[in-house]
Protein backbone atom coordinates (compact mmCIF):
# COMPACT_ATOMS: atom_id res chain seq x y z
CA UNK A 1 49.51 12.67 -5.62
CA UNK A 2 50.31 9.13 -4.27
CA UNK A 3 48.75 5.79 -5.55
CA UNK A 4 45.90 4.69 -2.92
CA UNK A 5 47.10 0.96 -2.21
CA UNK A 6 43.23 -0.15 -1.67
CA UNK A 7 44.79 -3.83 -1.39
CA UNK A 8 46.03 -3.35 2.25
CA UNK A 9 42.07 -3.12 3.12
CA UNK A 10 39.07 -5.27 4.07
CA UNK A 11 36.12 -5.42 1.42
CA UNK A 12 34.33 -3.78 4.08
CA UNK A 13 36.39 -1.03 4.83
CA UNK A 14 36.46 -0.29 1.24
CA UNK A 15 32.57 -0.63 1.11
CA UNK A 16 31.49 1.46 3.76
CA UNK A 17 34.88 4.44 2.53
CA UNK A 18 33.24 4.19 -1.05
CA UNK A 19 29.56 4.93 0.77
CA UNK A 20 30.86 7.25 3.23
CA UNK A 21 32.22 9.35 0.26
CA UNK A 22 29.04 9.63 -1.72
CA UNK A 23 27.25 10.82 0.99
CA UNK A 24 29.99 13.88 1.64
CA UNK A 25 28.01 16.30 -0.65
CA UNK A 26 25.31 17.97 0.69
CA UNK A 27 23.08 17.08 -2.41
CA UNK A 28 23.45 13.56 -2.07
CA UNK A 29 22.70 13.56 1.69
CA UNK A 30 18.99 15.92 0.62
CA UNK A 31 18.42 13.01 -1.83
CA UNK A 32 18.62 10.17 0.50
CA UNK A 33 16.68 12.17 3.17
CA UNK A 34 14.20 12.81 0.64
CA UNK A 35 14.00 8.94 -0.27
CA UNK A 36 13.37 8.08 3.04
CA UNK A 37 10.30 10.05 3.32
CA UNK A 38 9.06 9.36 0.26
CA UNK A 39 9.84 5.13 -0.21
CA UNK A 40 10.66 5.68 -4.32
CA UNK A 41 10.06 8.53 -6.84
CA UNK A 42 12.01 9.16 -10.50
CA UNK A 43 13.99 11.85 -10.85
CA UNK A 44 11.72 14.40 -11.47
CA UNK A 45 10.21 14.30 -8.45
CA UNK A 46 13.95 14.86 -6.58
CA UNK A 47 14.30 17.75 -9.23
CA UNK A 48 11.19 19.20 -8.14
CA UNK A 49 12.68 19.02 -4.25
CA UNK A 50 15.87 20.50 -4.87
CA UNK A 51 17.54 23.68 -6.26
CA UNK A 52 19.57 21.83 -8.53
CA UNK A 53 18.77 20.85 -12.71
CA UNK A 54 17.92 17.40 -13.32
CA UNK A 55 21.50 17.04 -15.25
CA UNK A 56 22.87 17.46 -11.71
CA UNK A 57 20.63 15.71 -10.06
CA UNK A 58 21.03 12.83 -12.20
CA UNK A 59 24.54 13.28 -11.95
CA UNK A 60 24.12 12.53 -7.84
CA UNK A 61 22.10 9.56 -8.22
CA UNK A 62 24.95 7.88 -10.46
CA UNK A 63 27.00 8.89 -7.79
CA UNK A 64 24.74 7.38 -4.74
CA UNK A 65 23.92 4.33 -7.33
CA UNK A 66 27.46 3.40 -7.76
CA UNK A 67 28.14 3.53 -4.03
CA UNK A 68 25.39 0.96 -3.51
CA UNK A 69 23.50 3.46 -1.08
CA UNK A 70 20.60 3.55 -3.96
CA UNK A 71 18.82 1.43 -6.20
CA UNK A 72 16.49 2.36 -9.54
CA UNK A 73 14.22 0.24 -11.46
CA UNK A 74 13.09 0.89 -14.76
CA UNK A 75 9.65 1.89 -14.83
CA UNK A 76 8.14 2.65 -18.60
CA UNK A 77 10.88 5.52 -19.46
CA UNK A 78 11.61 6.26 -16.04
CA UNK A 79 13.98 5.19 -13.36
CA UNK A 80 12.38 4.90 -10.21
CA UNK A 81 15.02 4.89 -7.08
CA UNK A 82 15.05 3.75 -3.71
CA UNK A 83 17.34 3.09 -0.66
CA UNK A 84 19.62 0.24 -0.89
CA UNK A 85 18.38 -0.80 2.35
CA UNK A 86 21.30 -3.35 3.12
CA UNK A 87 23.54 -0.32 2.37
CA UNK A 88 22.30 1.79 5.32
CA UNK A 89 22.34 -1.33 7.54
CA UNK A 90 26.39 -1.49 6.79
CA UNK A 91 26.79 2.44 7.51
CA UNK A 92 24.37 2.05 10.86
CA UNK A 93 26.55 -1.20 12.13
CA UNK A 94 29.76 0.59 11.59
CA UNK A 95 28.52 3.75 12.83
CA UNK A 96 26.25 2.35 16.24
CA UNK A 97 29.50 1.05 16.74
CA UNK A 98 31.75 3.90 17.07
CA UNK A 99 28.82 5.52 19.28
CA UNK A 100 28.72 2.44 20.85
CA UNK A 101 32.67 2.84 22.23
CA UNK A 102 32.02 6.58 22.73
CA UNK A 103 29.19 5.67 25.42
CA UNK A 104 31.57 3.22 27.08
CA UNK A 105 34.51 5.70 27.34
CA UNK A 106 34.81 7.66 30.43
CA UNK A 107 37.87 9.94 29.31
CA UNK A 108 39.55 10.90 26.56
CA UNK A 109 43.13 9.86 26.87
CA UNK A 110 44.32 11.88 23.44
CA UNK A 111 44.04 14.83 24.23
């Protein structure tokens, strides 16, 4: 397998690549839906939502965490997590503006 030469791109491509890939597992996009109805909980509480143990659960929120698409504070001897709201504002940008030049085009000249 090659060597990814991450040099050759923008802080912001990397950014919204390293978000884009935590959100590619179905777990991690039912956590971040659940956030958003919910404002914060602990991990419990997404254990309690999901059919997965709270080792894999926990597992996903490191995951969403170290993409910046979460945050947690401590509360007592809990972590209580949110959405890293700037986070979604970079994948919403990037994505309104693909959907943005789809609108615009008339025909697709590719294929």
């Amino acid at each position: 397998m090659g060597i990814t030469k991450t040099e050759h791109f923008s802080k912001a491509q990397l950014e919204i690549a390293a978000m884009a890939k935590a959100i590619g597992h179905p777990a991690r996009v039912a956590i971040i839906q659940y956030l958003l109805t919910v404002d914060s909980c602990i991990c419990g509480d997404i254990v309690n939502e999901l059919p997965l143990a709270q080792p894999t659960v926990s597992q996903h929120l490191k995951e969403l965490k170290m993409a910046g698409l979460i945050k947690g504070n401590i509360e007592g001897n809990a972590i209580c997590y949110c959405i890293e709201e700037k986070s979604l504002e970079k994948l919403q940008s990037f994505f309104g503006a693909i959907l943005k030049k789809l609108e615009k085009k008339t025909t697709n000249k590719c294929c």
